[in-house]
N, C-alpha and C. Protein backbone atom coordinates (compact mmCIF):
# COMPACT_ATOMS: atom_id res chain seq x y z
N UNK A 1 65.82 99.50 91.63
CA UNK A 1 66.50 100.70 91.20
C UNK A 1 66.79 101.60 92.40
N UNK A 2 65.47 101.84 93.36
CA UNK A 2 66.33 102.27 94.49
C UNK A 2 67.19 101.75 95.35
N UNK A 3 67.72 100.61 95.53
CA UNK A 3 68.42 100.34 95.96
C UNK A 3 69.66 100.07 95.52
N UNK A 4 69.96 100.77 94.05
CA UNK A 4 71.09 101.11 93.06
C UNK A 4 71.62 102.39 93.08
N UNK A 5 70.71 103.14 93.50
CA UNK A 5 70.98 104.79 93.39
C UNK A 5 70.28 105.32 94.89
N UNK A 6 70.97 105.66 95.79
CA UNK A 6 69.87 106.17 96.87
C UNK A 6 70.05 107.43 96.53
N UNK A 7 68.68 107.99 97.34
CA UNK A 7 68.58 109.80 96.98
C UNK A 7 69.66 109.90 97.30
N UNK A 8 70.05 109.66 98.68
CA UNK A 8 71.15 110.76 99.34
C UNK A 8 72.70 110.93 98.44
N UNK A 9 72.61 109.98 97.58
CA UNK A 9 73.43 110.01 96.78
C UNK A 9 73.46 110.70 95.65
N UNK A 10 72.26 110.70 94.82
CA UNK A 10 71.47 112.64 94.17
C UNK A 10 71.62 112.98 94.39
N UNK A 11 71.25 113.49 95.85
CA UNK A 11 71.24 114.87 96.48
C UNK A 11 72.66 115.72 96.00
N UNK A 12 73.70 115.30 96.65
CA UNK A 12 74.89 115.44 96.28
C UNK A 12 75.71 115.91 94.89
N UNK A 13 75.04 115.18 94.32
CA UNK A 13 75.06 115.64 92.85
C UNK A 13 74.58 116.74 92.05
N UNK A 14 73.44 117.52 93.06
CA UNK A 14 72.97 118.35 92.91
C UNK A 14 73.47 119.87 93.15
N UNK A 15 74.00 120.53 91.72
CA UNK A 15 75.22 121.80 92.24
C UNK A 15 74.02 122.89 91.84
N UNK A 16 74.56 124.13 92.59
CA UNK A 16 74.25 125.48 92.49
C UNK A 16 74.74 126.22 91.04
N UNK A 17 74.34 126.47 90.25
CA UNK A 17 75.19 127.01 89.18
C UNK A 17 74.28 128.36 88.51
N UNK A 18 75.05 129.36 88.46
CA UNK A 18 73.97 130.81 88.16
C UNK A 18 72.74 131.16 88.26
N UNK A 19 72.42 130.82 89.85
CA UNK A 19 71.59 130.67 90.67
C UNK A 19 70.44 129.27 90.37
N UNK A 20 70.74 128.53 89.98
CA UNK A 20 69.84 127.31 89.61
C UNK A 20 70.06 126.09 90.30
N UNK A 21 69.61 124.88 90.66
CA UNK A 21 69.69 123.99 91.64
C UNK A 21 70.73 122.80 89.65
N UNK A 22 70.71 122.33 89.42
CA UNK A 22 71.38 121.87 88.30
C UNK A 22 71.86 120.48 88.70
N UNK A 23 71.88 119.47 87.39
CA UNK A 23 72.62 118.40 87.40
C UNK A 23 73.27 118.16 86.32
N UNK A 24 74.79 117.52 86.10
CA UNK A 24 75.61 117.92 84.98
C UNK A 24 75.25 116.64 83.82
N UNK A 25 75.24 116.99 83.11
CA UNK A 25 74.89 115.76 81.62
C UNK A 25 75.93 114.71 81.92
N UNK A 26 77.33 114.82 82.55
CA UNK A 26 78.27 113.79 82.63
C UNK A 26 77.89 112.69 83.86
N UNK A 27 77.06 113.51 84.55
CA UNK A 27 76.75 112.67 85.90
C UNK A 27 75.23 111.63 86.15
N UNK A 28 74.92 112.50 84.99
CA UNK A 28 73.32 112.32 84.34
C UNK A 28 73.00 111.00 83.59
N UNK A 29 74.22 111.32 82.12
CA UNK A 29 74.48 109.71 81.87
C UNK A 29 74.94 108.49 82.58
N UNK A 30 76.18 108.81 83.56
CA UNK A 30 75.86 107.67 84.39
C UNK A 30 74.45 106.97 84.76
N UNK A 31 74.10 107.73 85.48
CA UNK A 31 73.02 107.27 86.12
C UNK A 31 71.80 106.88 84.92
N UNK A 32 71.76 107.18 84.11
CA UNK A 32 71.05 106.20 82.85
C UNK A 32 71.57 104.97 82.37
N UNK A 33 72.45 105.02 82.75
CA UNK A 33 73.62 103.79 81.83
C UNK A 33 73.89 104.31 80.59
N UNK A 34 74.18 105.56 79.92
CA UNK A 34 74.54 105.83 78.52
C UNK A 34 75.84 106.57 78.64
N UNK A 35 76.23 106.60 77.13
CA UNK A 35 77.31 107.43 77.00
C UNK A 35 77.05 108.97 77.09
N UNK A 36 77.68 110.01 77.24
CA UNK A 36 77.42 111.39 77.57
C UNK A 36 76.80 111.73 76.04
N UNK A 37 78.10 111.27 74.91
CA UNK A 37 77.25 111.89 73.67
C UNK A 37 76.19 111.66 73.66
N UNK A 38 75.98 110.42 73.90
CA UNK A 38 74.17 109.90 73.16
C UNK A 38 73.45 110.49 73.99
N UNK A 39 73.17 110.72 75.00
CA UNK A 39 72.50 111.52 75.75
C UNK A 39 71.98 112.86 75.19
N UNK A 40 73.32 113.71 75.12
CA UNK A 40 73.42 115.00 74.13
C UNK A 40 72.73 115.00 72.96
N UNK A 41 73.37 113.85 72.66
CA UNK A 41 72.45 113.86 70.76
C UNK A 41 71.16 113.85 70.77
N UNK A 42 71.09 112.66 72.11
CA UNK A 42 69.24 112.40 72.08
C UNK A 42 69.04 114.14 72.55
N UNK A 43 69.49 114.84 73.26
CA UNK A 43 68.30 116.41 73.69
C UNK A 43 68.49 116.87 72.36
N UNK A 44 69.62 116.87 71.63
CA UNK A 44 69.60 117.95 70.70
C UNK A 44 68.67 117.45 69.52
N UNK A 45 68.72 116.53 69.36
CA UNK A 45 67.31 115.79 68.28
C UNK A 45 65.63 116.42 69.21
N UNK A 46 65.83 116.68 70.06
CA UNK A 46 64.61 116.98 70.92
C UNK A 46 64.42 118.39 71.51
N UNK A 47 65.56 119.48 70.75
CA UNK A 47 66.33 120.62 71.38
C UNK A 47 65.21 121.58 71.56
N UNK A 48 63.49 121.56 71.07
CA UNK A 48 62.65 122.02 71.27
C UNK A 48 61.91 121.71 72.57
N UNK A 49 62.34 120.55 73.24
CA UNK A 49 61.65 120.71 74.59
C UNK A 49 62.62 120.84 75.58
N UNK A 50 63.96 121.32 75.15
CA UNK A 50 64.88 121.89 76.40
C UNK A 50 65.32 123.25 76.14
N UNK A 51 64.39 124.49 76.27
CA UNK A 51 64.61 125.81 76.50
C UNK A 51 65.59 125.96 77.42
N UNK A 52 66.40 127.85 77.41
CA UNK A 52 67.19 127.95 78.25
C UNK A 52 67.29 127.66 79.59
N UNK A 53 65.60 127.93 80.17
CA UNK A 53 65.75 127.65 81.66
C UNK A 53 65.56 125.98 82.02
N UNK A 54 65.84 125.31 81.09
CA UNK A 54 65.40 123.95 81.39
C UNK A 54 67.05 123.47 81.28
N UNK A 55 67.63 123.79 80.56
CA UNK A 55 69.27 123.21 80.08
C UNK A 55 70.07 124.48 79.72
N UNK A 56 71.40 124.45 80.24
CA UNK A 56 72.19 125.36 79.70
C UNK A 56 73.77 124.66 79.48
N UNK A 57 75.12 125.08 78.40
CA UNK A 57 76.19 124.44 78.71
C UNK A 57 76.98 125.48 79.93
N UNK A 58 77.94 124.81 80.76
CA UNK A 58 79.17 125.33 81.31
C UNK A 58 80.07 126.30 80.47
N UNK A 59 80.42 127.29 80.96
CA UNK A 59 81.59 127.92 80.07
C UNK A 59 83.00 127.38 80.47
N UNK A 60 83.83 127.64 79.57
CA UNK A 60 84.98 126.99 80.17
C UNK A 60 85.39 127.63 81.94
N UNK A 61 85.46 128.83 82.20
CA UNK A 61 85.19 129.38 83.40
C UNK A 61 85.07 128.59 84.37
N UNK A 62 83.04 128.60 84.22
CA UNK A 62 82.79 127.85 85.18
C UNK A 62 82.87 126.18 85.47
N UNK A 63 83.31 125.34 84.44
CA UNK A 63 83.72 124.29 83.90
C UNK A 63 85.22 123.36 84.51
N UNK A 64 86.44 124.34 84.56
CA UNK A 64 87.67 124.23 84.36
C UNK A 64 87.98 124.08 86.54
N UNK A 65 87.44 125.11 86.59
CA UNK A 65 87.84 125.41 88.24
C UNK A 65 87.01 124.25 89.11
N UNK A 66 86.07 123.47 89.00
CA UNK A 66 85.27 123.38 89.06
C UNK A 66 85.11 121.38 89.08
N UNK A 67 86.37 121.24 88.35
CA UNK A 67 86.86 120.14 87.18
C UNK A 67 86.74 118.82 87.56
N UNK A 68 87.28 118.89 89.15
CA UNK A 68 87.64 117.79 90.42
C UNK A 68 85.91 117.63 91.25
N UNK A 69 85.32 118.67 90.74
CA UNK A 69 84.24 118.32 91.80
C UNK A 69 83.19 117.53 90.49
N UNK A 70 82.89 117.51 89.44
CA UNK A 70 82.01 117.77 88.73
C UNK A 70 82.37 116.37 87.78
N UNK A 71 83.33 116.11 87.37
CA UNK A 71 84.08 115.29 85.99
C UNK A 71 84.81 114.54 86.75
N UNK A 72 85.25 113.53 86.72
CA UNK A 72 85.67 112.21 87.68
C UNK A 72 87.31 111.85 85.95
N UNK A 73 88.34 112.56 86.40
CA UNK A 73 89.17 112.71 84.94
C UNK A 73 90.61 112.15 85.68
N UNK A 74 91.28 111.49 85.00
CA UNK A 74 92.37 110.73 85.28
C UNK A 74 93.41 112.42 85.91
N UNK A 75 94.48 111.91 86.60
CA UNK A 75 95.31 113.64 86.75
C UNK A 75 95.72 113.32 85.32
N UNK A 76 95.79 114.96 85.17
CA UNK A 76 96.44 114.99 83.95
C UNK A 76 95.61 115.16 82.97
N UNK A 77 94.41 114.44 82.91
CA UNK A 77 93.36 115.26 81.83
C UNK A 77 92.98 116.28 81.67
N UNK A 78 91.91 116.53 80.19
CA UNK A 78 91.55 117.88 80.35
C UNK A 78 90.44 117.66 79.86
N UNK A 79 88.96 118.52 80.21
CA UNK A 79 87.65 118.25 79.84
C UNK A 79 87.88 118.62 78.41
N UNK A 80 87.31 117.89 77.63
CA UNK A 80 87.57 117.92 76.08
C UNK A 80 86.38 118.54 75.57
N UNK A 81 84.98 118.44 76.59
CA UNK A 81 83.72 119.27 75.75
C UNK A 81 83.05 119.88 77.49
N UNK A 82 82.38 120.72 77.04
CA UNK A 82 81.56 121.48 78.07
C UNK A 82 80.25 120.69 78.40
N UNK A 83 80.24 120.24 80.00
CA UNK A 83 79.23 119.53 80.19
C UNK A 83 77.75 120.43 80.54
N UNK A 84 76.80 119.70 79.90
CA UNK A 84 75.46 120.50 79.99
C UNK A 84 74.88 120.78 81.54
N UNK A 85 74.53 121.13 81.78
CA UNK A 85 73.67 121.66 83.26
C UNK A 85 72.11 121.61 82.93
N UNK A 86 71.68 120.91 83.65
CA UNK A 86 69.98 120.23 83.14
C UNK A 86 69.18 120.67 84.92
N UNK A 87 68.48 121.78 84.70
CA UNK A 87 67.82 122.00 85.45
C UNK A 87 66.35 120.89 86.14
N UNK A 88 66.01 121.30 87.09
CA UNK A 88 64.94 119.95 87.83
C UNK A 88 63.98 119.66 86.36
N UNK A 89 63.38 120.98 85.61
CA UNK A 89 62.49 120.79 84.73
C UNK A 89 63.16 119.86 83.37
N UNK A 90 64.64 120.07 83.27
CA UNK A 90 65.11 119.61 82.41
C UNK A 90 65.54 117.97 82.39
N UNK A 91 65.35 118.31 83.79
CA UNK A 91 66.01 116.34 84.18
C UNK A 91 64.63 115.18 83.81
N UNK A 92 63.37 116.42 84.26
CA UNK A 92 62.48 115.87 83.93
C UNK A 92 61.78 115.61 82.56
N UNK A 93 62.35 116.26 81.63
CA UNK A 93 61.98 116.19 80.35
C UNK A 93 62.96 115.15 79.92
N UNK A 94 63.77 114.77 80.33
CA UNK A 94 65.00 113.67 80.14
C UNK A 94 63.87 112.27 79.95
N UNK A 95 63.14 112.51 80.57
CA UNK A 95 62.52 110.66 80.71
C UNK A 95 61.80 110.75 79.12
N UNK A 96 61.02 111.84 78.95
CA UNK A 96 60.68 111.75 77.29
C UNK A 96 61.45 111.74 76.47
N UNK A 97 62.79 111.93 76.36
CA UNK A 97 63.51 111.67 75.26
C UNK A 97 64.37 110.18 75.23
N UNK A 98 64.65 110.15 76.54
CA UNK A 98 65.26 108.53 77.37
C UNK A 98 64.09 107.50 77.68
N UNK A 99 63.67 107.13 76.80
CA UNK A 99 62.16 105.74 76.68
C UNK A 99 62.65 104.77 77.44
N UNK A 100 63.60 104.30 78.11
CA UNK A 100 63.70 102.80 79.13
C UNK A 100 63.54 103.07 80.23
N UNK A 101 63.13 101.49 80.39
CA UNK A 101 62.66 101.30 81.86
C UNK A 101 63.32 102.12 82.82
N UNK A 102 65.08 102.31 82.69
CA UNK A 102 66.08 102.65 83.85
C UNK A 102 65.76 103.95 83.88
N UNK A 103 65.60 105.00 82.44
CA UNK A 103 65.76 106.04 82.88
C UNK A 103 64.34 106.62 83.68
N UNK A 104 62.92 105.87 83.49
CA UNK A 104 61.89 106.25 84.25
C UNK A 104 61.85 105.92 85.91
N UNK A 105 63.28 105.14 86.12
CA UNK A 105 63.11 104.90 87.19
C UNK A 105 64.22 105.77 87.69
N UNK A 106 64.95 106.33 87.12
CA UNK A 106 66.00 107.29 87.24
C UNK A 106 65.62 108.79 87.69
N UNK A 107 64.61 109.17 86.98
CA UNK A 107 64.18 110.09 87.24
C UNK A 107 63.03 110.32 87.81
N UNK A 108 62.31 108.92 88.39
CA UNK A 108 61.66 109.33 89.20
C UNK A 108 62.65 109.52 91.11
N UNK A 109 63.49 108.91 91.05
CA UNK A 109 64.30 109.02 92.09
C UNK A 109 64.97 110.58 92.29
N UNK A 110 65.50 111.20 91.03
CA UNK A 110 66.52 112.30 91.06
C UNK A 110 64.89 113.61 90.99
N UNK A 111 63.98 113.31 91.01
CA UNK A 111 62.87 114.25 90.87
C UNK A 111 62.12 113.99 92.80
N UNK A 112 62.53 112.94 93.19
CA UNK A 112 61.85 112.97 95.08
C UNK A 112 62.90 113.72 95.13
N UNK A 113 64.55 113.35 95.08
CA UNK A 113 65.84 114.38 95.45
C UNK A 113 65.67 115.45 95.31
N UNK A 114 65.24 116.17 94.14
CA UNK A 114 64.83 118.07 93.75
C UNK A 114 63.98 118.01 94.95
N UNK A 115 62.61 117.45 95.22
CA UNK A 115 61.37 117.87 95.89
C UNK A 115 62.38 118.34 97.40
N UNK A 116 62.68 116.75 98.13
CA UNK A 116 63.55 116.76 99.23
C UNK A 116 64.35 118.47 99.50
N UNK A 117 65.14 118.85 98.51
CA UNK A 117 66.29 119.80 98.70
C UNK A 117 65.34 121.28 98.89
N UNK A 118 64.13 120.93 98.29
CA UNK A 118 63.21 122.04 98.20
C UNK A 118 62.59 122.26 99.39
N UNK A 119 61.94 121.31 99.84
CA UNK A 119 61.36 121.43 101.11
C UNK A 119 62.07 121.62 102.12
N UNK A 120 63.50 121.12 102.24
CA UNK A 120 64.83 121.85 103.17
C UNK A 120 64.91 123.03 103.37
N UNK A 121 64.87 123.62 102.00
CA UNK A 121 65.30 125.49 101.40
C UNK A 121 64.17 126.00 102.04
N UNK A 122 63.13 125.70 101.32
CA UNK A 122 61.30 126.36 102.14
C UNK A 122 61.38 126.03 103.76
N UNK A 123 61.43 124.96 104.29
CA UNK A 123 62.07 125.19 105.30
C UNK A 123 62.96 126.20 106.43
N UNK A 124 63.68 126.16 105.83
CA UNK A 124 64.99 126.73 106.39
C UNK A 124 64.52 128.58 106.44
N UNK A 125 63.77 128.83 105.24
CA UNK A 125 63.35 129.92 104.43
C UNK A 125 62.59 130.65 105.91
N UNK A 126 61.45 129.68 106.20
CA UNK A 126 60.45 130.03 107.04
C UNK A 126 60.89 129.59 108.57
N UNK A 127 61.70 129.39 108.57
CA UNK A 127 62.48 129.45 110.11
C UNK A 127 62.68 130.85 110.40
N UNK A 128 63.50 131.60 109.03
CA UNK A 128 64.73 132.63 109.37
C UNK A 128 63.47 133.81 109.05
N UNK A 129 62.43 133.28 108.60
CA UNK A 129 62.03 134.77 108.67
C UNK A 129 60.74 134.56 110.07
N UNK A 130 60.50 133.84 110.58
CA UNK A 130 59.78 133.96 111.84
C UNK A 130 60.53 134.73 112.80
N UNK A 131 61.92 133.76 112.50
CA UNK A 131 63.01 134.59 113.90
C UNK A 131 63.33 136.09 113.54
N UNK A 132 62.97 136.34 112.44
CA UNK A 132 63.09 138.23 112.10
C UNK A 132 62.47 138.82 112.85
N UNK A 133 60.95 138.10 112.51
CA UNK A 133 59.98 138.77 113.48
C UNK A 133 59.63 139.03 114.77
N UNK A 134 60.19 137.68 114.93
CA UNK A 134 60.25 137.62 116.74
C UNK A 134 61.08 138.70 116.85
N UNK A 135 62.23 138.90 116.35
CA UNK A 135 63.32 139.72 116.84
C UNK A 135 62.98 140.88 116.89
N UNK A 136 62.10 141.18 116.18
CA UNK A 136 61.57 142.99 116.05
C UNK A 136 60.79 143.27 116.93
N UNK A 137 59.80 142.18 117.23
CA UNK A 137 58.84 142.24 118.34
C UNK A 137 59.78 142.59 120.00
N UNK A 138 61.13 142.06 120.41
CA UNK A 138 61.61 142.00 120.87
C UNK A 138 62.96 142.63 120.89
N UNK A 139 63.04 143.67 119.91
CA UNK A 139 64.15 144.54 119.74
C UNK A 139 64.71 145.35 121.11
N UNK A 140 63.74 145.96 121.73
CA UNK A 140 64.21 147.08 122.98
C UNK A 140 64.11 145.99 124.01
N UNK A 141 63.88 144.58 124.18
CA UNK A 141 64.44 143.91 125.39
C UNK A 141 66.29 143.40 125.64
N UNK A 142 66.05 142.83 126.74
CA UNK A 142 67.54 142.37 127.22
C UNK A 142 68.56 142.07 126.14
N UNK A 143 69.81 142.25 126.71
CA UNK A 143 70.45 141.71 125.51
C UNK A 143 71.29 140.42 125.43
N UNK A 144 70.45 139.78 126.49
CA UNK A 144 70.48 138.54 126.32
C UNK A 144 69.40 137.92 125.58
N UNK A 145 68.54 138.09 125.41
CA UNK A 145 67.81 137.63 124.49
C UNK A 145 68.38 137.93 122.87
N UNK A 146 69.11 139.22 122.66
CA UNK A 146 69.57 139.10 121.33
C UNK A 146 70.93 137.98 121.56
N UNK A 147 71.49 137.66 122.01
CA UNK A 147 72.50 136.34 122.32
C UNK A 147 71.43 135.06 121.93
N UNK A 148 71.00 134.94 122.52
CA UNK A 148 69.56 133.71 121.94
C UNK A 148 69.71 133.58 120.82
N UNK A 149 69.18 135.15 120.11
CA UNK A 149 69.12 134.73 118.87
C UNK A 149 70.54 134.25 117.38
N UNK A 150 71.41 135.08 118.11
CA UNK A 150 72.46 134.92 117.48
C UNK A 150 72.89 133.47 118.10
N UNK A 151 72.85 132.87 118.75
CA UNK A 151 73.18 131.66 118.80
C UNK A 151 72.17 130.50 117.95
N UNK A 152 70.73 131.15 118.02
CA UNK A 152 70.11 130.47 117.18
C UNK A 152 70.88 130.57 115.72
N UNK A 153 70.90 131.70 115.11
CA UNK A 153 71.49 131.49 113.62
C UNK A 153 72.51 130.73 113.38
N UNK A 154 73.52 131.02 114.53
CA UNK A 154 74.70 130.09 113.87
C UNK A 154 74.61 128.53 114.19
N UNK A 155 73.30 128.00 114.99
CA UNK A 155 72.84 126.59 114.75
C UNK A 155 72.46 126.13 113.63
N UNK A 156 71.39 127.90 112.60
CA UNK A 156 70.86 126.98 110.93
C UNK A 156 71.78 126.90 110.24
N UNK A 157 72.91 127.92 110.59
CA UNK A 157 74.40 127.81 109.35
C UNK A 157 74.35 126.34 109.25
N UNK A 158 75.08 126.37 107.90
CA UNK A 158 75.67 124.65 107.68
C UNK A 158 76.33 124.38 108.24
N UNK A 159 76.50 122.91 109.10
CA UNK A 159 77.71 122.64 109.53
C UNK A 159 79.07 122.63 108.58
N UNK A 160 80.48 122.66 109.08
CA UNK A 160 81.56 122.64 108.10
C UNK A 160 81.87 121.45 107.42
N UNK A 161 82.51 121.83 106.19
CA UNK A 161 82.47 120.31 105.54
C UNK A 161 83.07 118.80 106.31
N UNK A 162 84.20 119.14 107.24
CA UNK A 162 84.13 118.01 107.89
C UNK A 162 85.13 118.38 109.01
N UNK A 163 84.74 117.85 110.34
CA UNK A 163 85.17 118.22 111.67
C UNK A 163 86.12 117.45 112.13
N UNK A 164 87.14 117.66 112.59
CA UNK A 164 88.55 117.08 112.80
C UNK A 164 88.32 116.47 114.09
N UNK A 165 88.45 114.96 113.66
CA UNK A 165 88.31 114.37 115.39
C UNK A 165 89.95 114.16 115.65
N UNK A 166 89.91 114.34 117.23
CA UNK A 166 90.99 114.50 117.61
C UNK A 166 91.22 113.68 118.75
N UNK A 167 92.04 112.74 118.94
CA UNK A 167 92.15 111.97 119.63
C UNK A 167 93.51 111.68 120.52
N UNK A 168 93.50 110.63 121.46
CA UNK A 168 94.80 111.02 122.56
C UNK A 168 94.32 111.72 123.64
N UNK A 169 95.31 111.73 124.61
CA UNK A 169 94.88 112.75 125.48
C UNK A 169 95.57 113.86 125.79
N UNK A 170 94.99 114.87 126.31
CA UNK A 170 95.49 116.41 126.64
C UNK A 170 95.51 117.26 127.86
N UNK A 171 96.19 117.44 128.45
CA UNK A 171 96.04 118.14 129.37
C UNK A 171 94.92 119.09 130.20
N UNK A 172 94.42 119.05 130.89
CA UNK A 172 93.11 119.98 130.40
C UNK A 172 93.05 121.45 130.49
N UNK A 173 93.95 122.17 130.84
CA UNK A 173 94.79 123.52 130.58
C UNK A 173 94.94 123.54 129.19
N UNK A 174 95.19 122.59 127.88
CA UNK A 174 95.20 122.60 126.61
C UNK A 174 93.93 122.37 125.98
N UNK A 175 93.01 121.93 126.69
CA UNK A 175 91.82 121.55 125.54
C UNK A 175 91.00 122.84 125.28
N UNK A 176 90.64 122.83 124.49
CA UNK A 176 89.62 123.95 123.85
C UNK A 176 88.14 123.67 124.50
């Protein structure tokens, strides 16, 4: 099974949605092998162990704009139902209502992916606030040292989604 689904391929799948880390019920059933309804039907037969903060639906809103990243739809379609948003706790309550082998192995994979993205964030978290401190400790020095640091931050920024290689040659009065 892991070598059917790699994390890094979770990971990805994993959207931000009204402040929550989330995975969509359409992307969810794939990765079980089921259809989206049956999926649905199975939580809603089970709708007592998926509270709000565990599952919520899309509004058309956030749903519609959204459409190309989320729903894999011929051009020209239109999402016909609002796909659910299943938080880490909710993905994990998925294996009790989904009894096969695939989906316990499903979610034990898309549950290392949550841990992974977490320990990035905590990470990243406790970088930016050491360098606060340093910085305060070090406020009335050079101001090259505040250059340091501003070059440090824009190293944790994300890199951009994708960097234009450019190839041929150029003058070197033209290159950047």
């Amino acid at each position: 099974m892991k070598k059917l689904i790699p994390q890094e391929v979770i990971e990805q799948k994993i959207y931000m949605i009204r402040g929550h880390k989330v995975m969509l019920s359409t992307y969810l059933a794939k990765l079980y092998g089921v259809r989206v309804k049956a999926l649905i039907q199975a939580v809603k037969r089970n709708i007592e162990r998926f509270p709000d903060d565990f599952m919520f639906q899309l509004t058309w809103d956030e749903a519609e704009p959204s459409r190309s990243q989320f729903v894999t739809l011929k051009k020209g379609q239109n999402i016909k139902y609002l796909p659910y948003a299943f938080t880490e706790q909710g993905v994990a309550m998925l294996s009790s209502v989904l009894r096969s082998k695939r989906a316990i192995q499903v979610n034990i994979t898309i549950m290392r992916a949550f841990v992974k993205l977490r320990l990035i964030l905590s990470t990243h978290k406790e970088l930016a606030q050491k360098l606060n401190e340093l910085e305060k400790r070090v406020e009335k020095h050079d101001v090259a040292i505040q250059g340091i640091f501003e070059a440090i931050r824009q190293l944790m920024e994300s890199p951009p989604a994708k960097d234009r290689i450019i190839t041929g040659f150029r003058p070197l009065d033209k290159v950047k």
